[in-house]
Protein backbone atom coordinates (compact mmCIF):
# COMPACT_ATOMS: atom_id res chain seq x y z
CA UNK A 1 19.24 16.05 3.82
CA UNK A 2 19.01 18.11 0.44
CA UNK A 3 16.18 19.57 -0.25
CA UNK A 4 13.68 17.90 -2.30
CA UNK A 5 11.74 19.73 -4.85
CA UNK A 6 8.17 18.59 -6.29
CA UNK A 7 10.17 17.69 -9.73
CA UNK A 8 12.89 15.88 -8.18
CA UNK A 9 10.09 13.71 -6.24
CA UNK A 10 7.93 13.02 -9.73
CA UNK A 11 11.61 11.80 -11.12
CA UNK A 12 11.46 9.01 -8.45
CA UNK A 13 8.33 7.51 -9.82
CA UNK A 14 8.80 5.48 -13.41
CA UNK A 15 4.86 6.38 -15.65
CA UNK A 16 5.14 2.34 -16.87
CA UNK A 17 3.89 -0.74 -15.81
CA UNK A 18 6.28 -3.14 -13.83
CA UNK A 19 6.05 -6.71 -15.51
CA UNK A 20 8.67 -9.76 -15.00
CA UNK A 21 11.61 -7.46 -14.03
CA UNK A 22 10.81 -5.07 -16.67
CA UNK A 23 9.36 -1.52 -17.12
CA UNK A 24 7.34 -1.53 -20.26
CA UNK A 25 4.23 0.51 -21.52
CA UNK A 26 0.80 -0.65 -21.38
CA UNK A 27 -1.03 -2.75 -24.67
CA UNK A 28 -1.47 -0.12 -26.90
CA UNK A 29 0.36 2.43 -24.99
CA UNK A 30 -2.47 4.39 -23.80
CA UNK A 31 -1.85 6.45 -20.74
CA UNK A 32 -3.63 8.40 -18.41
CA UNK A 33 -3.41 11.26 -16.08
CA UNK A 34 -2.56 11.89 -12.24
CA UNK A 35 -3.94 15.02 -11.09
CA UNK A 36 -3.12 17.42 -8.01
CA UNK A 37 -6.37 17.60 -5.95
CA UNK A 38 -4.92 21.09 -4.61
CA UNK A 39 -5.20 22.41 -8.04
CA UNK A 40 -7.21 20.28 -9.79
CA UNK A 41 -3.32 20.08 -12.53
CA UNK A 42 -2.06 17.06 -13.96
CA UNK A 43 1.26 16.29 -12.46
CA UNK A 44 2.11 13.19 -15.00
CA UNK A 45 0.78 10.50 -17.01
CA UNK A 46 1.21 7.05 -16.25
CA UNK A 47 0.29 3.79 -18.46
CA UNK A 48 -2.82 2.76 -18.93
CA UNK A 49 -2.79 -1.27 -18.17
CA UNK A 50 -5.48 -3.35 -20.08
CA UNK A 51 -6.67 -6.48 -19.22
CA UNK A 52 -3.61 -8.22 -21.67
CA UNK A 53 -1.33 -6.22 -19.12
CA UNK A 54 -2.59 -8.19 -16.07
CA UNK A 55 -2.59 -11.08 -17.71
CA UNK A 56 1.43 -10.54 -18.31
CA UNK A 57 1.56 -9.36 -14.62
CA UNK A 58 -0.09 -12.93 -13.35
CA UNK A 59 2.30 -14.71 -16.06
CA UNK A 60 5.38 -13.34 -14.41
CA UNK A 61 4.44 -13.60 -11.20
CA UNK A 62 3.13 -17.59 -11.56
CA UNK A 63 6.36 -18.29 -13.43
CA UNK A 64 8.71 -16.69 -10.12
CA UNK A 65 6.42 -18.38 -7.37
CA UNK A 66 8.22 -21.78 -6.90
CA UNK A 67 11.75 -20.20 -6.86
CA UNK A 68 10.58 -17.19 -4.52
CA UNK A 69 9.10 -19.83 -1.99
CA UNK A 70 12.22 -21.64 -1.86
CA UNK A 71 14.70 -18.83 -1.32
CA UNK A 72 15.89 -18.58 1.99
CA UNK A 73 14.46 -16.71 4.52
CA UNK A 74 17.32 -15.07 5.33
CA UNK A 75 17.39 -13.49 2.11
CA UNK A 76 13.83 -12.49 2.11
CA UNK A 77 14.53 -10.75 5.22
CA UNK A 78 17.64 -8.97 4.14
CA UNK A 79 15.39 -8.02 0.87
CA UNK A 80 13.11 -6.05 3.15
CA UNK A 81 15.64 -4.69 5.74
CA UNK A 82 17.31 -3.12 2.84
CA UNK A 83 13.95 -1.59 1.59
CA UNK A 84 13.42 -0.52 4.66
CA UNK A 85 16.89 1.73 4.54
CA UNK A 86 16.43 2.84 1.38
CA UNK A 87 12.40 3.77 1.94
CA UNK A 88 13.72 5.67 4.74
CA UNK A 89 17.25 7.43 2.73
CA UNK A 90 14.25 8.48 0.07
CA UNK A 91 11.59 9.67 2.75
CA UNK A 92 11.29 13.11 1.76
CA UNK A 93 10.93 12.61 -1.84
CA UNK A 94 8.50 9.45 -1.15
CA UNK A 95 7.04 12.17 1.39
CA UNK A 96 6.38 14.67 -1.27
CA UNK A 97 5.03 12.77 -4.03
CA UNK A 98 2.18 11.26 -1.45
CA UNK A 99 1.54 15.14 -1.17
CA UNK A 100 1.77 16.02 -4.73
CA UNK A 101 -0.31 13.08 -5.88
CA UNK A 102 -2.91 12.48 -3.15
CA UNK A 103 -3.33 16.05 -1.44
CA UNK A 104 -2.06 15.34 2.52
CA UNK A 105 0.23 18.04 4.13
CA UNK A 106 3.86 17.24 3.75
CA UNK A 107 4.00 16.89 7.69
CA UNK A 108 1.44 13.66 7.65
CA UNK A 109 2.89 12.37 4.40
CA UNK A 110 6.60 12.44 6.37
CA UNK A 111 4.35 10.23 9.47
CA UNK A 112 2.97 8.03 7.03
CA UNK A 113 6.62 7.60 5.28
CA UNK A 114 7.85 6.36 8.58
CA UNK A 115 4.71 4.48 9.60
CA UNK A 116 4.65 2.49 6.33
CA UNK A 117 8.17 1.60 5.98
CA UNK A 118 7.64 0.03 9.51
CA UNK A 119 5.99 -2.85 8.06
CA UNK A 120 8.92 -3.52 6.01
CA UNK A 121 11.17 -3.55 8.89
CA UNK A 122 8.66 -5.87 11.05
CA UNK A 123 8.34 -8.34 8.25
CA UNK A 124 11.85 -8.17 7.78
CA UNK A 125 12.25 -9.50 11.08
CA UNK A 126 9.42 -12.07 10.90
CA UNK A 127 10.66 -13.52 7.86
CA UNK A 128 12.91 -15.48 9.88
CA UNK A 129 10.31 -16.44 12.41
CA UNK A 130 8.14 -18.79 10.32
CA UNK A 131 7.60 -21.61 12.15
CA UNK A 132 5.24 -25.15 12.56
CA UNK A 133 5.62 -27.66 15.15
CA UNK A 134 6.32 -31.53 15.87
CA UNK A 135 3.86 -34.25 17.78
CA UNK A 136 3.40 -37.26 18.62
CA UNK A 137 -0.18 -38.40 18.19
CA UNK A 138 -2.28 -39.90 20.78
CA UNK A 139 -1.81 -43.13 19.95
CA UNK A 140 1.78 -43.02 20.00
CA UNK A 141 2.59 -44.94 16.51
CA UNK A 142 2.75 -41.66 14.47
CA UNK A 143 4.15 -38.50 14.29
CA UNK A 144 2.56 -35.52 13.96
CA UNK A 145 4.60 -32.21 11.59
CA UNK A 146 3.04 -29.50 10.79
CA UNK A 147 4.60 -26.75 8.26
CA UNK A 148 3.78 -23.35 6.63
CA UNK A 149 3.92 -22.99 3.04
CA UNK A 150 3.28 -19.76 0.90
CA UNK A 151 -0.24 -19.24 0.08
CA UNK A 152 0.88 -18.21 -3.61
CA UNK A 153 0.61 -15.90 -6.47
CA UNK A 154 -1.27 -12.81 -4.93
CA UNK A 155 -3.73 -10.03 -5.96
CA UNK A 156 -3.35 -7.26 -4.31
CA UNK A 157 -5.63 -3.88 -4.81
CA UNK A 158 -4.78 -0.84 -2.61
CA UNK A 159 -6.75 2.86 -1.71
CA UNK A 160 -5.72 6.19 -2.79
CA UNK A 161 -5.71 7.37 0.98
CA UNK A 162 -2.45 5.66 2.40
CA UNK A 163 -0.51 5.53 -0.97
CA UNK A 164 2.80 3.89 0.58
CA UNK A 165 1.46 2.26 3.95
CA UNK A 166 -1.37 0.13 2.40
CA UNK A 167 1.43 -1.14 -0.24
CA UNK A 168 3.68 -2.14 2.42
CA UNK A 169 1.48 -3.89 5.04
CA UNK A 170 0.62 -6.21 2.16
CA UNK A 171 3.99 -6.49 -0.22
CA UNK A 172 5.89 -6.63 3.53
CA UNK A 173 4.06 -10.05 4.41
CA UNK A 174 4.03 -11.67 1.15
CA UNK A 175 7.63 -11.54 0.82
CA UNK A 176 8.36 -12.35 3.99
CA UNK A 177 6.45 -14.90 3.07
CA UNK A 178 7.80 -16.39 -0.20
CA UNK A 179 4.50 -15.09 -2.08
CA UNK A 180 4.85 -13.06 -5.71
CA UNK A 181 2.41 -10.13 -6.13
CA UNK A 182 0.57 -8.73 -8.76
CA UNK A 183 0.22 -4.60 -7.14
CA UNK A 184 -3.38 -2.89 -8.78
CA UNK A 185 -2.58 0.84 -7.10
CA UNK A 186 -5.53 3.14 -7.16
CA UNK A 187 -5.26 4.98 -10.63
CA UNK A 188 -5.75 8.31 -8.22
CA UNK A 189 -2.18 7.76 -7.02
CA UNK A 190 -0.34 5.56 -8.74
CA UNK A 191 3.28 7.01 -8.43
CA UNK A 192 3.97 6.10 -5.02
CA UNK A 193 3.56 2.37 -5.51
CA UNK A 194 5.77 3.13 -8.98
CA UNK A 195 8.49 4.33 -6.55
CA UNK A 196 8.02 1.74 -4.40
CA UNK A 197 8.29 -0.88 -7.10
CA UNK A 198 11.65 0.55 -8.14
CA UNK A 199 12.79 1.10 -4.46
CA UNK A 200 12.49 -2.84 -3.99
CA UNK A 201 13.78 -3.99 -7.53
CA UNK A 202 16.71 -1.05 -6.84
CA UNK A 203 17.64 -3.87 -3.30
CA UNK A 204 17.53 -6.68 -5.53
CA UNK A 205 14.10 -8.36 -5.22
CA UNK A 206 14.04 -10.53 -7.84
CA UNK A 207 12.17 -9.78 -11.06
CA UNK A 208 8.53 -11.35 -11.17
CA UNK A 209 7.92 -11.30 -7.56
CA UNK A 210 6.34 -7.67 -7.10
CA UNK A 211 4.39 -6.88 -10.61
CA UNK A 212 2.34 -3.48 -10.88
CA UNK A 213 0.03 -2.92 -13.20
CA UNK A 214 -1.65 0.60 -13.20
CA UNK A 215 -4.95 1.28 -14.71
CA UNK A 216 -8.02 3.35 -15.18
CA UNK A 217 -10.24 0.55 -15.60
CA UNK A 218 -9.57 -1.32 -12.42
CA UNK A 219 -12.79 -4.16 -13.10
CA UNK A 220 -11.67 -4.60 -16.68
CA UNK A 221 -7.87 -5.49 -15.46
CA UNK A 222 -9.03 -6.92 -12.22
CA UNK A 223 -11.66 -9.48 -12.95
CA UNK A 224 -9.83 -11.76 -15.04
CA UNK A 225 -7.08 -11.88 -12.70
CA UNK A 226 -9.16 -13.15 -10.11
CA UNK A 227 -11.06 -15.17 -11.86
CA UNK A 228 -7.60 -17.35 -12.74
CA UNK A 229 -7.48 -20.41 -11.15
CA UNK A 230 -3.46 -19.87 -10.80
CA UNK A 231 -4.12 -17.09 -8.30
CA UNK A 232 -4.33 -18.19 -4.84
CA UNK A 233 -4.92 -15.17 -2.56
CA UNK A 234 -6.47 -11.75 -3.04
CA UNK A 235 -6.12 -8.79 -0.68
CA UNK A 236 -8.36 -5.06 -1.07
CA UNK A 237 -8.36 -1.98 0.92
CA UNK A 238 -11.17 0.12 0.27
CA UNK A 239 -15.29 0.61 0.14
CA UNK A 240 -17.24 -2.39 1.38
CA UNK A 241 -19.43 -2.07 -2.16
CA UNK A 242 -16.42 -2.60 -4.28
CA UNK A 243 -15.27 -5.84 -1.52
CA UNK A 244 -18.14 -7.49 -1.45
CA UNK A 245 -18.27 -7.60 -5.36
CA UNK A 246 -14.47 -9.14 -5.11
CA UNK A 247 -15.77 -11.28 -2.68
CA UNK A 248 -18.10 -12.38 -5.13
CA UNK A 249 -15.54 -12.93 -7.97
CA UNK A 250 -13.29 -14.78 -5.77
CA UNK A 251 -15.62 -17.34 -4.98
CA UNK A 252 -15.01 -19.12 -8.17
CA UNK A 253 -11.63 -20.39 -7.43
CA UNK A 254 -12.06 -20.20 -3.60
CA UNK A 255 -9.71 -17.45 -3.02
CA UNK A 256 -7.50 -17.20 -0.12
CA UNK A 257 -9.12 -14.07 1.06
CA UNK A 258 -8.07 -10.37 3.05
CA UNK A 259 -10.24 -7.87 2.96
CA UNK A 260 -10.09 -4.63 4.60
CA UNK A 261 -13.04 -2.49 4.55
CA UNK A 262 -15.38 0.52 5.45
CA UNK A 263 -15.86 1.86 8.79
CA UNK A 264 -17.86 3.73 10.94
CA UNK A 265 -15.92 4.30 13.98
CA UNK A 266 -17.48 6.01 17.49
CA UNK A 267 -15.79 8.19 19.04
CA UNK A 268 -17.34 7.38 23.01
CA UNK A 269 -16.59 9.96 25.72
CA UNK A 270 -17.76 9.04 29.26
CA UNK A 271 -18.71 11.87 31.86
CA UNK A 272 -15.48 10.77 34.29
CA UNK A 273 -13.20 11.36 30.96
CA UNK A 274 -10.56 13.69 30.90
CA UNK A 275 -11.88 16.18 28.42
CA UNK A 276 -8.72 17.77 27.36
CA UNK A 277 -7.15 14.91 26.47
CA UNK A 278 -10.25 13.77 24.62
CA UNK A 279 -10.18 16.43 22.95
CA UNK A 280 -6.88 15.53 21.34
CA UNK A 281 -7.39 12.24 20.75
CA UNK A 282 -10.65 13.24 18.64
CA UNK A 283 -8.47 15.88 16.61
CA UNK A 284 -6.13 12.55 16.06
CA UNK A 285 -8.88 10.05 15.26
CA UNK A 286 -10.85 12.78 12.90
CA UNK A 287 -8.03 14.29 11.18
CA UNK A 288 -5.61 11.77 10.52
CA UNK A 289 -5.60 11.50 6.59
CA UNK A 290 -7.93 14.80 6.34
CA UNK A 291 -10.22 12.29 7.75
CA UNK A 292 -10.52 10.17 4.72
CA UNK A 293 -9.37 7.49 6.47
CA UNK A 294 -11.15 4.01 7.50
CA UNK A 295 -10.05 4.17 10.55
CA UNK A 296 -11.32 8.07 11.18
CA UNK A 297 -13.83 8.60 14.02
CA UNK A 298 -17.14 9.31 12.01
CA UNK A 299 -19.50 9.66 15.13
CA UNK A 300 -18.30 11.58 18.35
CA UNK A 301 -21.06 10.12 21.30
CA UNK A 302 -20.52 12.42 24.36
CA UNK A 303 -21.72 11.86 27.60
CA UNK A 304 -24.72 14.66 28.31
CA UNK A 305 -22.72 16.05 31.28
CA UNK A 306 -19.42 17.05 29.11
CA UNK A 307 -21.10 17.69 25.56
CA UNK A 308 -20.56 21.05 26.13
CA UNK A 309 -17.08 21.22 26.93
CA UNK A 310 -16.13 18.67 25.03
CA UNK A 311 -18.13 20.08 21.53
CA UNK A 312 -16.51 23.85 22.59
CA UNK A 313 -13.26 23.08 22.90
CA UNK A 314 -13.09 20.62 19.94
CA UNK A 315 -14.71 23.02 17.37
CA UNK A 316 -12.09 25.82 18.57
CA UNK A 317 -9.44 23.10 18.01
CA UNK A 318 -10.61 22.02 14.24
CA UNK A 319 -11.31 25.86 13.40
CA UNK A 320 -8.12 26.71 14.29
CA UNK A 321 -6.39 24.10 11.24
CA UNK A 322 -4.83 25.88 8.61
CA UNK A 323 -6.40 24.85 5.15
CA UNK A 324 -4.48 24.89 1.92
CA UNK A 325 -2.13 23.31 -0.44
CA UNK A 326 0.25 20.25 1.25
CA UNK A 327 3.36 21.40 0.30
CA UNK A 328 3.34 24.63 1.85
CA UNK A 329 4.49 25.66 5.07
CA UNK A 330 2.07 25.66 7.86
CA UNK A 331 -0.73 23.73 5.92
CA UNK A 332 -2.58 21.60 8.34
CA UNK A 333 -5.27 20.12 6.28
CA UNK A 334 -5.14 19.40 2.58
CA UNK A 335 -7.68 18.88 0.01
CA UNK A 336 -10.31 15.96 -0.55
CA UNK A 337 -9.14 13.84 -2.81
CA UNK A 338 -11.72 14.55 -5.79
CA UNK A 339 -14.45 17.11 -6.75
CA UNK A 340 -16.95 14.18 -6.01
CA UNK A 341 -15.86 13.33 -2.67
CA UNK A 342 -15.56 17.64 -1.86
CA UNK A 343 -19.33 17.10 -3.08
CA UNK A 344 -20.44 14.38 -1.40
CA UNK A 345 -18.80 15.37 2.44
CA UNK A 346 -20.70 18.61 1.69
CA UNK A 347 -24.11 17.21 0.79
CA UNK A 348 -23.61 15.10 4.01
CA UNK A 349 -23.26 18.24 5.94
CA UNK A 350 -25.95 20.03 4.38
CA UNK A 351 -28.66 17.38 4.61
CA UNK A 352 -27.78 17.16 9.10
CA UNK A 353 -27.94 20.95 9.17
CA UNK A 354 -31.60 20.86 6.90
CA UNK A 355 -32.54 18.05 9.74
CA UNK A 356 -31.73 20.21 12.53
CA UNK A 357 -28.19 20.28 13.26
CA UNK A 358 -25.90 22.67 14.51
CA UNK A 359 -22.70 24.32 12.78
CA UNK A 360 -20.10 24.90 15.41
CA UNK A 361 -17.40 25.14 12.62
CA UNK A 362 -16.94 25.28 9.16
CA UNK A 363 -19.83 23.44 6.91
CA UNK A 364 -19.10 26.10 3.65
CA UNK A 365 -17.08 24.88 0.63
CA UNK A 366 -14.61 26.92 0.29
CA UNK A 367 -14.28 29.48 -3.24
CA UNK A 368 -11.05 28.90 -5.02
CA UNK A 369 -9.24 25.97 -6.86
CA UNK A 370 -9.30 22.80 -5.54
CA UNK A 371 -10.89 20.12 -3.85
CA UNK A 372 -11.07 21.70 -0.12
CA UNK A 373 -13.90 21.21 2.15
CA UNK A 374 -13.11 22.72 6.33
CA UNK A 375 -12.76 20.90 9.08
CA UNK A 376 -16.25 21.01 10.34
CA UNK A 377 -17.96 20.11 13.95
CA UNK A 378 -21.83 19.68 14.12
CA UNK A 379 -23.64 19.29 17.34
CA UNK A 380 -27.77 18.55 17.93
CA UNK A 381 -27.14 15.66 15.31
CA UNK A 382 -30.32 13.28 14.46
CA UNK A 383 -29.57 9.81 14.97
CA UNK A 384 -30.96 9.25 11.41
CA UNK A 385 -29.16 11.49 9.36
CA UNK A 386 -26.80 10.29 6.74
CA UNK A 387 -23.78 11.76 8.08
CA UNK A 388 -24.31 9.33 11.66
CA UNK A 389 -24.51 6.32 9.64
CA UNK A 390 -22.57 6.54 6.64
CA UNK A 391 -18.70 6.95 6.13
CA UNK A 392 -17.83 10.19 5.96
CA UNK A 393 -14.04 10.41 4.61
CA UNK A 394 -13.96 13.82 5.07
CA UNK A 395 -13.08 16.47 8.31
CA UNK A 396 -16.14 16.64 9.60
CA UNK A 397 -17.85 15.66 13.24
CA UNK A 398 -21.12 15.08 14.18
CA UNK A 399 -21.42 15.15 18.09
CA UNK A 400 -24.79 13.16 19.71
CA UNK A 401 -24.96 12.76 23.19
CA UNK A 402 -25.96 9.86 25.81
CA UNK A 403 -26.61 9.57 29.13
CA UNK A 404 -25.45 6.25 30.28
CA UNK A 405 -23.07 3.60 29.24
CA UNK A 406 -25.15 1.26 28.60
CA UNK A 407 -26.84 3.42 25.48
CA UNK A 408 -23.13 4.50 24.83
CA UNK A 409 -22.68 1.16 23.69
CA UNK A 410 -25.93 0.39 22.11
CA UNK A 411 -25.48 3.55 19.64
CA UNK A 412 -21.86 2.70 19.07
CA UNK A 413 -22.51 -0.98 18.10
CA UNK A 414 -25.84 -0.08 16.29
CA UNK A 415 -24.34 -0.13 12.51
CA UNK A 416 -23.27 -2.68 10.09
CA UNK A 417 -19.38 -1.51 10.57
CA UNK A 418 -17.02 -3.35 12.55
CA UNK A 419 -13.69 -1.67 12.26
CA UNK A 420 -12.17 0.11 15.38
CA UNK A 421 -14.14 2.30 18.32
CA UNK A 422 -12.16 4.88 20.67
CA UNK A 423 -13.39 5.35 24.16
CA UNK A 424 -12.51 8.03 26.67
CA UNK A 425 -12.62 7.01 30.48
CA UNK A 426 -10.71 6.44 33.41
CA UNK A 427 -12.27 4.39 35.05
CA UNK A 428 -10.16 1.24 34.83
CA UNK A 429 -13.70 -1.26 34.99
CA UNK A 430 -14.74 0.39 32.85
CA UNK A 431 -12.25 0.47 29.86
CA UNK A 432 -12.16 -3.05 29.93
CA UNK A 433 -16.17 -3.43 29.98
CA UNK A 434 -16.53 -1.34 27.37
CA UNK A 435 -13.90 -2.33 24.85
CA UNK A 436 -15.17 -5.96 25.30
CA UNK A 437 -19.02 -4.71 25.04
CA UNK A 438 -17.51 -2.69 21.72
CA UNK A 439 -18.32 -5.02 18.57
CA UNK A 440 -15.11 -3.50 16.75
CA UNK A 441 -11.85 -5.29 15.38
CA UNK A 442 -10.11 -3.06 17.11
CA UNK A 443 -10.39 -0.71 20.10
CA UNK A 444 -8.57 2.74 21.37
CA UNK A 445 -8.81 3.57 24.87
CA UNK A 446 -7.43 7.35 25.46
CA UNK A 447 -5.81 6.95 22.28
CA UNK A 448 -6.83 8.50 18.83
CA UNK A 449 -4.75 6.32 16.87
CA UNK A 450 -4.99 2.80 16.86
CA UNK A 451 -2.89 1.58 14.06
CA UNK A 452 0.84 0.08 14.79
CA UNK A 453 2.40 -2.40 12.37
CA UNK A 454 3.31 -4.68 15.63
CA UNK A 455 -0.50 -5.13 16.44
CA UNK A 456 -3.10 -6.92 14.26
CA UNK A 457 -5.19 -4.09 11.92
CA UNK A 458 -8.76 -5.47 10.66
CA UNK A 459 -12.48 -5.42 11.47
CA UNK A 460 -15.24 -7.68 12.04
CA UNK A 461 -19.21 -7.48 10.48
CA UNK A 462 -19.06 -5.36 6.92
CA UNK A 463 -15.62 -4.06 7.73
CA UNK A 464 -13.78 -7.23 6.69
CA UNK A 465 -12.03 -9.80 7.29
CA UNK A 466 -8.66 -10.76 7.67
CA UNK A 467 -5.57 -8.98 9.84
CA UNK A 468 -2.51 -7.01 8.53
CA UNK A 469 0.51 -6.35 10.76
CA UNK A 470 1.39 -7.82 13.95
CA UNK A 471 2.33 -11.49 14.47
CA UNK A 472 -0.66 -12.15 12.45
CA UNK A 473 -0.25 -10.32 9.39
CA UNK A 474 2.13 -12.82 8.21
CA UNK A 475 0.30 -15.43 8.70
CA UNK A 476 -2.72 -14.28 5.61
CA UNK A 477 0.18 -15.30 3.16
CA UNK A 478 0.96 -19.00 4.90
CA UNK A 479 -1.30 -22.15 4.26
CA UNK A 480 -0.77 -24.77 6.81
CA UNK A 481 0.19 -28.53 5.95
CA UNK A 482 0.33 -31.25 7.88
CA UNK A 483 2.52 -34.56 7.32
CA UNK A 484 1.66 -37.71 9.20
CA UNK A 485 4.67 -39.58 9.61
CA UNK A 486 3.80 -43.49 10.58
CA UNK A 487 6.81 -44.91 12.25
């Protein structure tokens, strides 16, 4: 593979909006700028979409809806395989503009390359898979059918902190589906779901069905689409603040709705665990993403008997991470992705250390250019301090302990988050118990990482609503139907 260099990677991104087939610069051609949160530079500027804009995007994408949902599935499979191929031909450069544009290491932007272009090649396959079923009722003098239809023209609002993966788990679906898209990309990193746009209209995906409009003022561009009574679904990855206000907007027209939200994910290990391998499973769940991830273990609850251990060994791991700009060699951990998240991990830290916490690792910002904050480990944490209830997004752990499982699970389930839990044990009772006691979407046991594009990914309580991947993913994007046929 030829080397790809940072310039080479900005060329694969277009700066304009993608509307009806066509690349075209925003209502008054305003732009705006994409920074590198490694050195606080502007790497490009990119349009600047106004409310007009996603009005246009809507437009196109309400005109292509009835042909979309009546090409063949076949096609719409073929659509994505070939995405798929050419996602993965274009991984490095894909890989480095993640890096360039949202701060990971290249080595986690490669993972996430291949981890979100599996959700084009699952939905490729589940295109063809769409099915209902026949009946006869009861009674005997009708016959039941049931079909699956495309919801329809669909919203769709992804996060800074999985630039291609949170684009794919939702574009995958609603093509497989026969749904057209209107694409709102963070305006922190816009350029990966530009180069995604152009990957798919590169494979032939037909022009109206994926529209992106990128913006600065997301609620300006945002509200009025989802206030149109043409839109049937929306779908948003990000804070629980900013989803229940959508929630709120979508009301009005009764939205279809997906909504992926905060966490607050424990981290449980029992006294019988293996500690090692705990050990690595909390360096998976806490730095995946730099830790600004949803899914990111944000308390560590450690049985009293292996605290020590457990908090010893871990803070040696995350003070061993290299810390530094992504796209150099070696570079473990990458920058947050703004001066006011740097700030606000930090004032998290400082506030549990004021209350009585412990520094094991890390806890200083850093001097220098950029938005770096070190992986950090805190032990003696109060059960009342911010950083225990409150998402983090940022490398830090705060370890409490417990003494039996019973309390394990009452301090894991005691917040308003519902997303995923890990638990370390093994005893076999016990896993199950536990994972069933857990009041999480989802559930790791002696795993770090959770999230496959073959299982379902979504939380319960203030966490959401609604799956992505897996057998159900596709099925967010289908309205069912029923036809009673008297004989």
């Amino acid at each position: 593979m030829a080397d790809v260099t940072q310039q080479s990677a900005l060329e694969l991104a277009p700066t304009q909006l993608f509307i009806g087939g066509e690349w075209r610069d925003a209502t008054g051609g305003a732009t705006f700028a994409v920074d590198d949160p490694a050195t606080g530079q502007t790497l490009t500027q990119v349009a600047d979409g106004t409310a007009a804009d996603g009005a246009a995007a809507l437009d196109a994408a309400v005109a292509a809806q009835a042909e979309w949902a009546a090409t063949e599935p076949r096609t719409r499979s073929e659509i994505l395989r070939s995405a798929f191929e050419l996602v993965r031909e274009r991984s490095e450069s894909f890989a480095m503009l993640m890096t360039l544009e949202m701060g990971k290491p290249l080595a986690e932007a490669r993972g996430e390359v291949t981890y979100g272009n599996e959700f084009f090649r699952w939905f490729a396959e589940e295109a063809v898979r769409i099915h209902g079923r026949y009946a006869v009722a009861p009674s005997g003098g009708t016959r039941l059918l049931t079909t699956k239809q495309p919801v329809g023209p669909t919203f769709m609002i992804t996060p800074w902190n999985f630039p291609l993966a949170m684009g794919t788990r939702k574009i995958g679906p609603a093509i497989a589906a026969g749904c057209t898209m209107v694409v709102k990309p963070a305006h922190e990193t816009p350029l990966t779901m530009l180069a995604l746009a152009k990957t798919l209209e590169e494979v032939g995906l037909p022009a109206g069905v994926l529209n992106v409009v990128t913006t600065s003022s997301s609620g300006e561009v945002s509200e009025p689409i989802i206030r149109d009574p043409r839109l049937r679904k929306l779908t948003f990855t990000g804070s629980t603040g900013v989803g229940q206000k959508l929630v709120e907007q979508s009301s009005e027209q009764l939205l279809r709705l997906s909504m992926e939200l905060g966490g607050n994910a424990p981290f449980v290990v029992f006294d019988d665990a293996d500690v090692d391998a705990a050990v690595e499973g909390a360096m998976q769940a806490k730095m995946r993403n730099i830790g600004e991830a949803c899914t990111a273990a944000n308390r560590f609850l450690v049985h009293e008997d292996v605290a020590q251990e457990f908090s010893t060994k871990f803070a040696e791991r995350m003070g061993g991470l290299t810390v530094g700009q992504g796209t150099k060699d070696g570079v473990q951990v990458g920058p947050l992705i703004t001066s006011k998240a740097r700030d606000g991990v930090a004032a998290l830290v400082d506030e549990a250390v004021e209350g009585g916490a412990t520094v094991l690792t890390g806890g200083q910002v850093p001097q220098g250019e950029g938005w770096f904050y070190p992986p950090t480990v805190l032990t003696d944490v109060a059960a009342g301090s911010r950083v225990m209830r409150e998402e983090i997004f940022g490398p830090v752990a705060p370890i409490t302990t417990f003494s039996s499982e019973d309390e394990a699970v009452r301090i894991a389930n005691g917040t308003e988050y519902g997303l995923v839990g890990y638990v370390y044990t093994r005893d076999a009772s016990r896993m199950i118990r536990v994972a069933e006691a857990l009041d999480f979407g989802m559930v790791g046991v002696n795993q770090g990482v959770v999230s496959n594009p073959s299982a379902p990914f979504g939380g319960v309580k203030h966490s959401g609503y609604g799956r992505e991947g897996g057998f159900e993913g596709i099925e967010e994007y289908l309205e069912t139907k029923y036809i009673g046929i008297a004989l």
